[in-house]
Protein backbone atom coordinates (compact mmCIF):
# COMPACT_ATOMS: atom_id res chain seq x y z
CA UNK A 1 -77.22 83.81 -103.16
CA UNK A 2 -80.85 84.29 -102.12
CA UNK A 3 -81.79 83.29 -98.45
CA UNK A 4 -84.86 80.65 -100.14
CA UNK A 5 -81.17 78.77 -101.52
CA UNK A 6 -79.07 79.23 -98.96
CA UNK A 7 -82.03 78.14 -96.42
CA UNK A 8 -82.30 75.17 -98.53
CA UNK A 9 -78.61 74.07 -98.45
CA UNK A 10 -78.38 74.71 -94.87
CA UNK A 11 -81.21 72.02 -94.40
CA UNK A 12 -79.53 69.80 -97.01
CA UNK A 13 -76.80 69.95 -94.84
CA UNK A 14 -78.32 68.98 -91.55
CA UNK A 15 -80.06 66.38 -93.02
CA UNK A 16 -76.89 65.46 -94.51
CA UNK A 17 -74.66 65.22 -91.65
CA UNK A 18 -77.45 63.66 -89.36
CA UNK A 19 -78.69 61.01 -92.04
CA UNK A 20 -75.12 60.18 -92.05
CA UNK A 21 -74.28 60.04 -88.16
CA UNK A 22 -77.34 57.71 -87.60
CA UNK A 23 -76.31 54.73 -89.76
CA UNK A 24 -73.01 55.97 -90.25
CA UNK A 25 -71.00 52.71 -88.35
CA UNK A 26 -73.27 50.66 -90.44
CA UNK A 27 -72.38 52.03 -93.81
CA UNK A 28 -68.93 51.55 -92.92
CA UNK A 29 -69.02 48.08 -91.84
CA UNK A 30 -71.21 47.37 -95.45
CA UNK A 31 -68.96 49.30 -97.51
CA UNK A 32 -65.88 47.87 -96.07
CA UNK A 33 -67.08 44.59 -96.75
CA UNK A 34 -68.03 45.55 -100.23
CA UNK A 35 -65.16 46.81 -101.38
CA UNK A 36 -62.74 43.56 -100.51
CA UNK A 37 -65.83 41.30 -102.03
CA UNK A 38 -64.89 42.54 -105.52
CA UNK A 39 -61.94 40.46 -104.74
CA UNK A 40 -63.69 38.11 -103.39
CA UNK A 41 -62.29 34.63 -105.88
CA UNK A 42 -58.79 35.93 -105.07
CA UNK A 43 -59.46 36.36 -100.85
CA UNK A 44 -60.38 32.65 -101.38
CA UNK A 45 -57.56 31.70 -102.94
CA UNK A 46 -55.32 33.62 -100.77
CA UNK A 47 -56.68 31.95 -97.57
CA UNK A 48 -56.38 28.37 -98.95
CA UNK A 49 -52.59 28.68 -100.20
CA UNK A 50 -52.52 24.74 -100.78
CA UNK A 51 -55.41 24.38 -103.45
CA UNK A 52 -53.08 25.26 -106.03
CA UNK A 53 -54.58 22.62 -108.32
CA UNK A 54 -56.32 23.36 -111.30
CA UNK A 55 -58.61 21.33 -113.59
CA UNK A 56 -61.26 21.83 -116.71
CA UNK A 57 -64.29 23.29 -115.13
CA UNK A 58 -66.40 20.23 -116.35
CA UNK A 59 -63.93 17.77 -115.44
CA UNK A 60 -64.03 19.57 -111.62
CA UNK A 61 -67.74 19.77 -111.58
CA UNK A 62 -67.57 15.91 -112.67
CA UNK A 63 -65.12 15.05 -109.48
CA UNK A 64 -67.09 17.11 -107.00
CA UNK A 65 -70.04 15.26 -108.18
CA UNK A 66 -68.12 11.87 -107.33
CA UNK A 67 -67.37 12.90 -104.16
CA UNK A 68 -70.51 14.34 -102.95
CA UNK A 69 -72.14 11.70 -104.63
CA UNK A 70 -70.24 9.44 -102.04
CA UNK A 71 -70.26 11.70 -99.11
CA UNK A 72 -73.52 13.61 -98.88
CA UNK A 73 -76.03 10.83 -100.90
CA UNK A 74 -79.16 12.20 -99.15
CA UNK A 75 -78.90 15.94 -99.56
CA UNK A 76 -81.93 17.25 -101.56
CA UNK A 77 -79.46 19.23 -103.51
CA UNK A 78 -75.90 20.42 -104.90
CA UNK A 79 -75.13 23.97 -105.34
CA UNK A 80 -71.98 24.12 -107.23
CA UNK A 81 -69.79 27.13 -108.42
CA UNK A 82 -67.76 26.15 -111.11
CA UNK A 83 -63.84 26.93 -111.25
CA UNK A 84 -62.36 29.71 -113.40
CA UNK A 85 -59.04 31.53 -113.53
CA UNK A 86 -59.94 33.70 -110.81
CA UNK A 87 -60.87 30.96 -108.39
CA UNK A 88 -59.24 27.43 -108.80
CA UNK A 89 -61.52 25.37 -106.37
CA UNK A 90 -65.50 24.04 -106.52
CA UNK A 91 -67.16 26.25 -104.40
CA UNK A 92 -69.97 23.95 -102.91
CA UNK A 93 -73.07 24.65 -100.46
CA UNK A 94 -75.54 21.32 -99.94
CA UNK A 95 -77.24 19.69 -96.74
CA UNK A 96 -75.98 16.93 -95.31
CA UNK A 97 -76.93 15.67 -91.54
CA UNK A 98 -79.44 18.30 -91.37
CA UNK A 99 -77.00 21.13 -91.83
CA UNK A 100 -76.52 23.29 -94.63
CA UNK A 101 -72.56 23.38 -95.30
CA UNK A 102 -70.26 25.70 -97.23
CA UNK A 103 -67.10 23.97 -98.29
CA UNK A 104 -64.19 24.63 -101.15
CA UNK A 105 -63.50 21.36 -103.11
CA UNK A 106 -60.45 20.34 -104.80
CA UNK A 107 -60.95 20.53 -108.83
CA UNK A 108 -59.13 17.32 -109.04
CA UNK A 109 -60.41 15.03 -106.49
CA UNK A 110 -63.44 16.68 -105.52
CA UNK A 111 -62.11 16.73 -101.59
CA UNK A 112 -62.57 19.46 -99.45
CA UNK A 113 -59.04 21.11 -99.74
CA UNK A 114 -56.76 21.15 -96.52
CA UNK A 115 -57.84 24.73 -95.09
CA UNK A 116 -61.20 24.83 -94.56
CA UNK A 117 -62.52 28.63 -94.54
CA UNK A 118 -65.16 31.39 -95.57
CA UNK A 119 -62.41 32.83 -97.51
CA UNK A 120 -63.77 36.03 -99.28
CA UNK A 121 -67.39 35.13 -98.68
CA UNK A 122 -66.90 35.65 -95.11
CA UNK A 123 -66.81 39.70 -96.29
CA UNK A 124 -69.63 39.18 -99.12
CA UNK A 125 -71.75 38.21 -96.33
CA UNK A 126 -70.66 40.63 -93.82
CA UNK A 127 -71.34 43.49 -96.52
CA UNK A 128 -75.33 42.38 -97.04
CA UNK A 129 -76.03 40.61 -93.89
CA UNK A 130 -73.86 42.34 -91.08
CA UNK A 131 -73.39 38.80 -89.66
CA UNK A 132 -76.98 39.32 -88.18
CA UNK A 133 -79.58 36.42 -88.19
CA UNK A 134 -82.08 36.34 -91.53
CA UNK A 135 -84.07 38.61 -92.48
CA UNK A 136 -82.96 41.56 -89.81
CA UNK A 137 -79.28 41.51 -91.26
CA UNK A 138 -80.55 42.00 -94.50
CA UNK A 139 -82.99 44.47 -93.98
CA UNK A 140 -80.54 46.68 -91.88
CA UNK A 141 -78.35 46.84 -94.80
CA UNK A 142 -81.63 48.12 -97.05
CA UNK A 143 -82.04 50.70 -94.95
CA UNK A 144 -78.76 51.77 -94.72
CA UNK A 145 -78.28 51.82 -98.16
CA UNK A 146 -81.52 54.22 -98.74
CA UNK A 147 -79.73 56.49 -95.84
CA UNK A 148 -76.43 56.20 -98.08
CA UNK A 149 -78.69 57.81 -101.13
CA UNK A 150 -79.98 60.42 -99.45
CA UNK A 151 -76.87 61.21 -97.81
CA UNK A 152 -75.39 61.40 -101.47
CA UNK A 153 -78.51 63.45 -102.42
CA UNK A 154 -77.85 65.78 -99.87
CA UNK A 155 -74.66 66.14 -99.72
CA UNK A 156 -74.61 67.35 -103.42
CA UNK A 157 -77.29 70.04 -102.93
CA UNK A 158 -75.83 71.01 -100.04
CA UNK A 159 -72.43 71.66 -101.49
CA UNK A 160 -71.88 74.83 -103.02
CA UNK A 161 -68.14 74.38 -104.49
CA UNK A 162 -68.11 71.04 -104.77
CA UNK A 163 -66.19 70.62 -107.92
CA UNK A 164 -64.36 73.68 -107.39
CA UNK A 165 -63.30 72.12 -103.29
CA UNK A 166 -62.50 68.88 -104.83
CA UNK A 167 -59.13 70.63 -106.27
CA UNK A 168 -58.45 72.01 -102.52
CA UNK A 169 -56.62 70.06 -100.00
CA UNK A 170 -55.05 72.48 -96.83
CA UNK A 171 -53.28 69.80 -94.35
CA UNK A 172 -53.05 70.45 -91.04
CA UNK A 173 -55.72 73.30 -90.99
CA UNK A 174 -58.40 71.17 -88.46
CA UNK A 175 -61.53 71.04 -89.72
CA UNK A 176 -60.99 72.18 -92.56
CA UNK A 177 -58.24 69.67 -94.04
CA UNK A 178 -61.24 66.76 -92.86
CA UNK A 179 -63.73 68.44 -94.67
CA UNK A 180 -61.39 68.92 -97.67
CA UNK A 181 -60.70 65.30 -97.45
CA UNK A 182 -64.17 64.14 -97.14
CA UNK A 183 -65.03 66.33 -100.17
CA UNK A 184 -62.32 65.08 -102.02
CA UNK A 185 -63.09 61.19 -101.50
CA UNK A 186 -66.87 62.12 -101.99
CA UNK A 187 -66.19 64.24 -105.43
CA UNK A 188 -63.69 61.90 -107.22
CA UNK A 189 -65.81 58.62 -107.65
CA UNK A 190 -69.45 60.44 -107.14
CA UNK A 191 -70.99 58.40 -109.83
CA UNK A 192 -69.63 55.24 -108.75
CA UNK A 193 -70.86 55.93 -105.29
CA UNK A 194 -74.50 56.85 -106.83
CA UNK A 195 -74.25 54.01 -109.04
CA UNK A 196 -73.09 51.06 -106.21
CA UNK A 197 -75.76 52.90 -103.71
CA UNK A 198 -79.07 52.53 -105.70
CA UNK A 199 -78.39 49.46 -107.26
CA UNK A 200 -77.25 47.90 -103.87
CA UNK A 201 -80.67 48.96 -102.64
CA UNK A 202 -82.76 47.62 -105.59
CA UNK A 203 -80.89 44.08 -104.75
CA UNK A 204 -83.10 43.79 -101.71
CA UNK A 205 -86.21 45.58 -102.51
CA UNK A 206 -88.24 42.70 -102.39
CA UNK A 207 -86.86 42.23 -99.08
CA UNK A 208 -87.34 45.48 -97.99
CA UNK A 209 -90.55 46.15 -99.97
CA UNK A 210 -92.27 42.89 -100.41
CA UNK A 211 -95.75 44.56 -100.50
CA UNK A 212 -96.43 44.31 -104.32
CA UNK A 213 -94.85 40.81 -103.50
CA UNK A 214 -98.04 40.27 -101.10
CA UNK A 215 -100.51 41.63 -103.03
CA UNK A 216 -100.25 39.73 -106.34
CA UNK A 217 -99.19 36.72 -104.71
CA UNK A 218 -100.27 36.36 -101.08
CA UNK A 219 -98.19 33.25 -99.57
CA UNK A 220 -97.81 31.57 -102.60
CA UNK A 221 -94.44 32.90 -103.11
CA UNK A 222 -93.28 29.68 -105.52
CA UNK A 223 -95.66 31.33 -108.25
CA UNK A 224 -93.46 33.94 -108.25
CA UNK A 225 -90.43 32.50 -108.97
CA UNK A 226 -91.76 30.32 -111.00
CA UNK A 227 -92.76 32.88 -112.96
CA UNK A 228 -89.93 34.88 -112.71
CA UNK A 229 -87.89 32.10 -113.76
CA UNK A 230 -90.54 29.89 -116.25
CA UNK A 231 -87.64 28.01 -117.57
CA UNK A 232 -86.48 26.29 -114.46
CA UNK A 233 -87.48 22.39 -114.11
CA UNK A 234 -88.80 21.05 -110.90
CA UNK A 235 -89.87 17.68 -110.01
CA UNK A 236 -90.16 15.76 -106.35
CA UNK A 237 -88.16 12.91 -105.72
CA UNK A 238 -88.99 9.38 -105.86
CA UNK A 239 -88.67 6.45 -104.02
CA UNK A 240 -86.44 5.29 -106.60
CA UNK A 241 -82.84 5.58 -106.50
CA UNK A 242 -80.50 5.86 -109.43
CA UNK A 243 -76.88 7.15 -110.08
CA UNK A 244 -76.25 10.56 -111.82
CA UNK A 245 -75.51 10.14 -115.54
CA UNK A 246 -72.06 12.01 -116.92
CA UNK A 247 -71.75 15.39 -116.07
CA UNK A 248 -69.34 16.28 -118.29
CA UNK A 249 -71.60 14.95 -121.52
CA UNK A 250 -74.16 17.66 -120.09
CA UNK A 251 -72.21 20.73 -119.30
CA UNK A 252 -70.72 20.35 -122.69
CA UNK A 253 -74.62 20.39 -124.31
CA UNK A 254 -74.97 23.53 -122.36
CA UNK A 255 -72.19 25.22 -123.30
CA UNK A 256 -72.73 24.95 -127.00
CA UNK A 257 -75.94 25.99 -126.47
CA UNK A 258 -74.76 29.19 -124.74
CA UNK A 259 -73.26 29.97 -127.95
CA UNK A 260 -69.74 29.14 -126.17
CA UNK A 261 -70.46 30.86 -123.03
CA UNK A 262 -68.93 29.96 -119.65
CA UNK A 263 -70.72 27.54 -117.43
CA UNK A 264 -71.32 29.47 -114.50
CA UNK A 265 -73.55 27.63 -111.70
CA UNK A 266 -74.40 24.02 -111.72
CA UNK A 267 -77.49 22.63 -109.34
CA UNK A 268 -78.42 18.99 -108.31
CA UNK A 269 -81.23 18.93 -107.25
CA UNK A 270 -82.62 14.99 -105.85
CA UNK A 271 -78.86 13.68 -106.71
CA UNK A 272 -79.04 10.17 -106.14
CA UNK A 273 -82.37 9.93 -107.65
CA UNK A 274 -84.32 8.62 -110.32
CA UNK A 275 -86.04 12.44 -110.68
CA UNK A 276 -82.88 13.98 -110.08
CA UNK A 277 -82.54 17.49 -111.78
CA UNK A 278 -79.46 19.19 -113.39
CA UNK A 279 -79.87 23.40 -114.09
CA UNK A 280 -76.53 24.51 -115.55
CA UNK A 281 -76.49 28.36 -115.73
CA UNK A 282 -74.71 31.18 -118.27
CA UNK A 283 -71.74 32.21 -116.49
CA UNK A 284 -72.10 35.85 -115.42
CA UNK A 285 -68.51 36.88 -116.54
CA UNK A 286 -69.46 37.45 -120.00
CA UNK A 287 -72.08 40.02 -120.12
CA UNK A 288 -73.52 42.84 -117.16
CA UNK A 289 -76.54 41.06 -116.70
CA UNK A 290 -77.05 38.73 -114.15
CA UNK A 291 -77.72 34.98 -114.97
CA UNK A 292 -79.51 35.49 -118.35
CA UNK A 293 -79.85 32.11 -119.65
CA UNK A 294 -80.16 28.31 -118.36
CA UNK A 295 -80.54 24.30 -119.23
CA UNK A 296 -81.75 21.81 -116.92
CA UNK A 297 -80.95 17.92 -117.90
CA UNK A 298 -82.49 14.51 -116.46
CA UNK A 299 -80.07 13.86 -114.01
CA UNK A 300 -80.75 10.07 -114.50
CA UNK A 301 -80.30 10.28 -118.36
CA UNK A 302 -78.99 13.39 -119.59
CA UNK A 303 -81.71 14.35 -121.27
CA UNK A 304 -82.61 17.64 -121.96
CA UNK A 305 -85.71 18.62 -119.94
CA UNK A 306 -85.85 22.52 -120.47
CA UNK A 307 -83.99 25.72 -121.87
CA UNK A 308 -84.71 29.33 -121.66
CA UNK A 309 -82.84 32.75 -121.35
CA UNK A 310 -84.31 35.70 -120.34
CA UNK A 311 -85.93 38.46 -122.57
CA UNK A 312 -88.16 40.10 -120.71
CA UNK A 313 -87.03 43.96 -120.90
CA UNK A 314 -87.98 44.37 -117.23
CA UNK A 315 -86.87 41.25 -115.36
CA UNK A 316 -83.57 42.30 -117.71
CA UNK A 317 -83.40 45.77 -116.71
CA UNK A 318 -83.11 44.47 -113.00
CA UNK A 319 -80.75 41.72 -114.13
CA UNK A 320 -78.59 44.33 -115.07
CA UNK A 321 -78.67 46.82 -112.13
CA UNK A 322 -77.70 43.47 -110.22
CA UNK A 323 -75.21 42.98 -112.40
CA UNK A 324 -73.91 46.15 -112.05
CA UNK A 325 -73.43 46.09 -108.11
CA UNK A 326 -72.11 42.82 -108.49
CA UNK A 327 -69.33 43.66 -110.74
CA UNK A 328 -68.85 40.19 -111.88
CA UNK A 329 -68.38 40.64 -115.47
CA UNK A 330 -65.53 43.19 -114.66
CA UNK A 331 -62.27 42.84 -116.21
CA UNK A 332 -59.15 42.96 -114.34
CA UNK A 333 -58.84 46.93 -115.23
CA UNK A 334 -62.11 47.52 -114.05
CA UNK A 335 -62.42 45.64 -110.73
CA UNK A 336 -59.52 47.79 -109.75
CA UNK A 337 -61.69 50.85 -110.18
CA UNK A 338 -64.89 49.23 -108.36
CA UNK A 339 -62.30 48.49 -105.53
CA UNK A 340 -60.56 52.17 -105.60
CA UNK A 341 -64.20 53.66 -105.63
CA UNK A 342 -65.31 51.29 -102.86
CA UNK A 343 -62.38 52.53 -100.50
CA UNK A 344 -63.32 56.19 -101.37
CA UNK A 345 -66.70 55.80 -100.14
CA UNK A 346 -65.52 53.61 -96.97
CA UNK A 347 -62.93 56.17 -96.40
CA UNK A 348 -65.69 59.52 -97.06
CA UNK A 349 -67.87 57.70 -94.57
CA UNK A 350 -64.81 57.24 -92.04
CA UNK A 351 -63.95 60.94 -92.51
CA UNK A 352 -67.63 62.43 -92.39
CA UNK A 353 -67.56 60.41 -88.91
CA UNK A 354 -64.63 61.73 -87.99
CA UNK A 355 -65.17 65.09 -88.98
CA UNK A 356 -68.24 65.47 -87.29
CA UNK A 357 -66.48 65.35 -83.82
CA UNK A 358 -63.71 67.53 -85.21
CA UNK A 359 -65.88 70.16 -86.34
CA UNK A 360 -67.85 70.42 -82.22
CA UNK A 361 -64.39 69.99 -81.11
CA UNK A 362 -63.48 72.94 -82.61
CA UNK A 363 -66.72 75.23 -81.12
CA UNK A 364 -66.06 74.02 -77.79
CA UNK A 365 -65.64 71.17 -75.18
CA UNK A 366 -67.17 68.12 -76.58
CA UNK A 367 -70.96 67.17 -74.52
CA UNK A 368 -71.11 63.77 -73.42
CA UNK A 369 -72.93 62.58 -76.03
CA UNK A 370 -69.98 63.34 -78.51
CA UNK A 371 -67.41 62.43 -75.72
CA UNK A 372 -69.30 59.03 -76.07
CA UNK A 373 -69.42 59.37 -80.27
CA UNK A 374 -65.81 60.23 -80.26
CA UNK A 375 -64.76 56.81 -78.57
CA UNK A 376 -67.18 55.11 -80.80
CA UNK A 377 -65.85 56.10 -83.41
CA UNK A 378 -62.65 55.01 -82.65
CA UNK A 379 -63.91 51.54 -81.95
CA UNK A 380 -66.07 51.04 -85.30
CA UNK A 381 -63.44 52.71 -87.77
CA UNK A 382 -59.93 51.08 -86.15
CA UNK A 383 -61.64 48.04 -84.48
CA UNK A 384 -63.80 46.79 -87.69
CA UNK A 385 -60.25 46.88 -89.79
CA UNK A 386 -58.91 44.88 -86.69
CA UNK A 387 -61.75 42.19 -87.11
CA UNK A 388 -60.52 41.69 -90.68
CA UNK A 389 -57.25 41.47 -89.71
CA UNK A 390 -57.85 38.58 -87.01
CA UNK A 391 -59.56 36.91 -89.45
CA UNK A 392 -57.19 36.71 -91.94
CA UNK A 393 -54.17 36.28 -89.18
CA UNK A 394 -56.68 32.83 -87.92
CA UNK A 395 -56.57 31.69 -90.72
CA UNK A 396 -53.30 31.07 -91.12
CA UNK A 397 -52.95 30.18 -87.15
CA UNK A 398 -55.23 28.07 -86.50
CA UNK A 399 -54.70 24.27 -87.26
CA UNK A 400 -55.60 22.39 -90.48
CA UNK A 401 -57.80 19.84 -88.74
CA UNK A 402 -59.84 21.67 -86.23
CA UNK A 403 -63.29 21.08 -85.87
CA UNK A 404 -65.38 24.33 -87.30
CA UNK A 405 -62.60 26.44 -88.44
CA UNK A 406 -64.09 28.26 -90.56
CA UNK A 407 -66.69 28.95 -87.60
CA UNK A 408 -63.48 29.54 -85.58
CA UNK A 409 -61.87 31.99 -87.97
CA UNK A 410 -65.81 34.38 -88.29
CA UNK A 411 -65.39 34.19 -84.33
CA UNK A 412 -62.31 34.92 -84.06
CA UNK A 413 -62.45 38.27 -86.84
CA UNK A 414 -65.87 39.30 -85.10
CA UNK A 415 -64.60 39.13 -80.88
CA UNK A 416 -61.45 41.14 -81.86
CA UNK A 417 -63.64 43.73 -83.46
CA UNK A 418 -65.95 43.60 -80.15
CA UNK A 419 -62.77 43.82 -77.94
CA UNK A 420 -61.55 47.14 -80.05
CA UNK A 421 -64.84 48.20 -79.61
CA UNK A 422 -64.35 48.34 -75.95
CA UNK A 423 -61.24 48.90 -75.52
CA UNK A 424 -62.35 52.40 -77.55
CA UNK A 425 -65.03 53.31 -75.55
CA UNK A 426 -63.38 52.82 -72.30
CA UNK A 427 -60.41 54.35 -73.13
CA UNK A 428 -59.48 57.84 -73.86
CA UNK A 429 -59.25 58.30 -77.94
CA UNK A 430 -55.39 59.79 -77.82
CA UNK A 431 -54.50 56.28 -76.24
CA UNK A 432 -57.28 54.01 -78.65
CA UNK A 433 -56.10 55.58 -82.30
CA UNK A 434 -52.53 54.56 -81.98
CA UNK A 435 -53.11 51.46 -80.41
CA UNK A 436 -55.82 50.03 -82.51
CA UNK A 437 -54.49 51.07 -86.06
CA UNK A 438 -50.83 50.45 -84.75
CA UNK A 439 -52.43 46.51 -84.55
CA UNK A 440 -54.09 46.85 -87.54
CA UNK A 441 -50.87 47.53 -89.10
CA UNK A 442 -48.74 45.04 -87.39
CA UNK A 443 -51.21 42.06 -88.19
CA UNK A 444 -51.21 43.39 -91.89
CA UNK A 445 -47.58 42.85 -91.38
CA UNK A 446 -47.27 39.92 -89.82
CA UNK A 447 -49.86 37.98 -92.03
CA UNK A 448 -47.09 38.03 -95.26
CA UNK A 449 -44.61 36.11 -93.25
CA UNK A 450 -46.63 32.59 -93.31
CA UNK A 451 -46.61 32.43 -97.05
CA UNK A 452 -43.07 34.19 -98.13
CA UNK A 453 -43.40 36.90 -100.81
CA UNK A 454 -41.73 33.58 -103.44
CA UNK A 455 -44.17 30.55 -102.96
CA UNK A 456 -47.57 30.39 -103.95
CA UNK A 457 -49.25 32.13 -107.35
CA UNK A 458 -49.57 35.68 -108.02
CA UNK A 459 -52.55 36.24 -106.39
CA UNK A 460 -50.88 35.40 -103.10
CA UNK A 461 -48.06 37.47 -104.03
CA UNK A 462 -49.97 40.53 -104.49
CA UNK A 463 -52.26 40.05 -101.53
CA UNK A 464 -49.37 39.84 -99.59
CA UNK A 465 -47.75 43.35 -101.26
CA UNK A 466 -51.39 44.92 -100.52
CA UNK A 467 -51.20 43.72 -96.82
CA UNK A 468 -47.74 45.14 -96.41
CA UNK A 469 -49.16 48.38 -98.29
CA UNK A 470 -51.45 48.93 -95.61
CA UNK A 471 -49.14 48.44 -93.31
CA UNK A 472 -46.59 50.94 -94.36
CA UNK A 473 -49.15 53.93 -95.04
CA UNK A 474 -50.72 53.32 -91.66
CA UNK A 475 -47.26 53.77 -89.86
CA UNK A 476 -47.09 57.54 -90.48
CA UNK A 477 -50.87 57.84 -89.41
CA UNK A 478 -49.99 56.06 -85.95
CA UNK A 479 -46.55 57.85 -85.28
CA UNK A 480 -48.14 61.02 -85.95
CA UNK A 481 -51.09 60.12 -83.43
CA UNK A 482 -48.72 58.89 -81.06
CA UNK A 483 -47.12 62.48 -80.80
CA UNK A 484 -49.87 64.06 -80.96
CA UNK A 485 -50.74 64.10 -77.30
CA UNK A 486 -47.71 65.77 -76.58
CA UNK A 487 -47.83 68.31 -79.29
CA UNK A 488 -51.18 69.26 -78.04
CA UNK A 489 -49.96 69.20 -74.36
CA UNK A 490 -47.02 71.09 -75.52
CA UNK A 491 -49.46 74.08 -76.90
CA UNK A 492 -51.87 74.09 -73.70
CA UNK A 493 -49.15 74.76 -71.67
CA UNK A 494 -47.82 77.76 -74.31
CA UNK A 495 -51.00 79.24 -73.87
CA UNK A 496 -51.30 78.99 -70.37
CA UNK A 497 -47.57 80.75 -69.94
CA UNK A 498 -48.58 83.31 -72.22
């Protein structure tokens, strides 16, 4: 090995291992959350065990119109996901009051069903936004994802063996058995983790690069989308008001003119009024690329104002890197795989945390700076799996009709991940590993037991086998932290006889 090579894989490796440290906590938190958002339809369903009803999507889209019709009259518009057999209910967002509301409706009535929750959107938003305030959540998550990249980057250069380590696994050796593991969970999915990385950060590079943006536009940013979407129709609202015409007439027209694909999306926009607007979009289950194709009616008559689907081989190209991150159109088969390569990634970035306080461990006493890293660490990577926890735990705790539960239930999931977050850094991390994943494991435990293993639909049935999953290959991890303190106290005092 020349010195130029090995020179340049030694800095490939600090720039590896300090690229990661810096945003490290942050890429865990984002990959976490990605990885139970490709579940996201089923989380839903799993937190609202009583909407077990199920409906044509029309029909649904039809009785949610009734209702809203009745119950929100003056919101400028109606942003409706339409039910499929991953996800039974309406998933609705619109204005009412001068608040912009999230809420799952029944299919057949068009009420909001009994439990009112995020469901899995609470983790699709904690994976892009970090529960921070627009645009700084967002932008945080750019820039950890271009950190993620050249971590990736990096880490291959800087591996010499990597295929060749990815075979090699030596338990209980320190160190090494981390770095074997991190290299492992790295190796196995690397492509996926390239893959979900750079098309994660093209998602918000007009966010995060909204120069070019600037420049061709200035402030006029509706020219842009209405050029990046030229078959969208808009038109203000009158003074005149006048009922929605059938729905289910329309989404019908749009479907055959899909060629027989799904109806994805469905947006009101002016319900109520005599310029009201309905844009029923391609579902995105059929094909990679993201929302390819549209049809907007006269809400007032049905008519059909305009129709378009997207050619244009670059605003494609980008529909289909978003696509790609998204995973929508995956098959059962292959969600499974987005999810296993998501909880390699969350788990390389857990062990390259860990790993780098192993490693100065090893060298010596710890400084205070990692003395302060270590008990970080143990409050981001146990305490952030606690959060979840709580929030699925409040859900099924807190009561049917309280005011803001599904505010309740984000509070809830986010204070218990603050509290762990103490409790680690006050506490020594012998004490805080046991204790926090011990609770993680108990609440994945104790969450089965409100909806027994027989009632509800498969998907509750197999959340509730995952939960007790991660519950019963955590319990070896705790009992063997547990004894550690002894074991270690046990070889001090060896040394110090011999």
């Amino acid at each position: 090995m020349s010195p130029v090579r090995e020179g340049a894989r030694q800095v490939m490796a600090w720039l590896h291992g300090w690229t990661g440290l810096l945003l490290g906590w942050v890429l865990f938190v984002m990959c976490l959350g990605g990885t139970l958002s490709v579940f996201k339809p089923e989380i839903g369903r799993w937190m609202r065990p009583e909407a077990s009803a199920t409906a044509d999507p029309a029909e649904a889209i039809a009785a949610t119109a009734d209702w809203l019709s009745r119950n929100a009259p003056d919101a400028t518009g109606w942003y409706l996901t339409v039910p499929d057999s991953r996800m039974h209910t309406v998933e609705a967002a619109y204005d009412s009051g001068g608040a912009f509301l999230y809420r799952a409706l029944d299919p057949s009535t068009g009420a909001p069903v009994a439990r009112e929750t995020l469901g899995g959107e609470f983790f699709y938003r904690l994976h892009f936004e970090l529960e921070l305030p627009f645009p700084w959540g967002r932008l945080l998550a750019s820039l950890a994802a271009a950190v993620m990249l050249i971590a990736l980057i990096t880490g291959i250069i800087a591996h010499r063996r990597i295929f060749r380590d990815f075979f090699t696994f030596r338990p209980r050796k320190g160190q090494r058995s981390w770095l074997d593991g991190h290299n492992a969970l790295g190796v196995l999915a690397l492509p996926f983790h390239l893959m979900i990385t750079f098309t994660g950060l093209i998602t918000l590079g007009s966010l995060s690069m909204p120069w070019p943006i600037s420049a061709a536009y200035g402030e006029d940013v509706a020219a842009l989308y209405r050029e990046q979407i030229p078959g969208i129709a808009e038109r203000a609202a009158s003074g005149a008001r006048t009922p929605l015409a059938p729905l289910v007439p329309m989404l019908h027209e749009a479907q055959r003119r899909f060629g027989g694909g799904a109806v994805g999306r469905v947006y009101v926009i002016n319900p109520g009024n005599k310029n009201a607007v309905v844009t029923a979009f391609r579902a995105d289950t059929s094909q990679i690329a993201y929302t390819p194709a549209e049809i907007s009616f006269d809400g007032a008559t049905g008519r059909v104002l305009a129709e378009w689907s997207e050619a244009r081989p670059a605003i494609q190209t980008y529909n289909v890197l978003y696509g790609l991150h998204m995973g929508r159109f995956a098959p059962s088969l292959t969600r499974w795989l987005y999810f296993l390569g998501g909880a390699m990634l969350t788990l390389a970035i857990a062990t390259g945390l860990a790993l780098w306080i192993v490693k100065r461990r090893e060298r010596g006493p710890l400084s205070m700076a990692n003395r302060i890293l270590e008990r970080l660490n143990v409050g981001v990577l146990a305490g952030v799996p606690l959060g979840c926890v709580a929030f699925l735990l409040a859900n099924r705790l807190l009561p049917l009709g309280l005011s803001g539960r599904s505010e309740a239930e984000v509070s809830i999931a986010l204070w218990t991940a603050a509290a762990a977050l103490a409790v680690g850094a006050v506490l020594p991390s012998t004490i805080t590993w046991p204790l926090l994943l011990g609770l993680v494991a108990a609440g994945c435990a104790i969450a089965p037991l409100f909806v027994p293993l027989g009632q509800g639909d498969a998907v509750i049935l197999i959340g509730n086998l995952m939960l007790l999953g991660v519950a019963a290959a955590l319990l070896p991890l705790v009992w063997r932290q547990t004894r550690r303190p002894a074991v270690s106290g046990a070889r001090r005092a060896g040394r110090a006889a011999a």
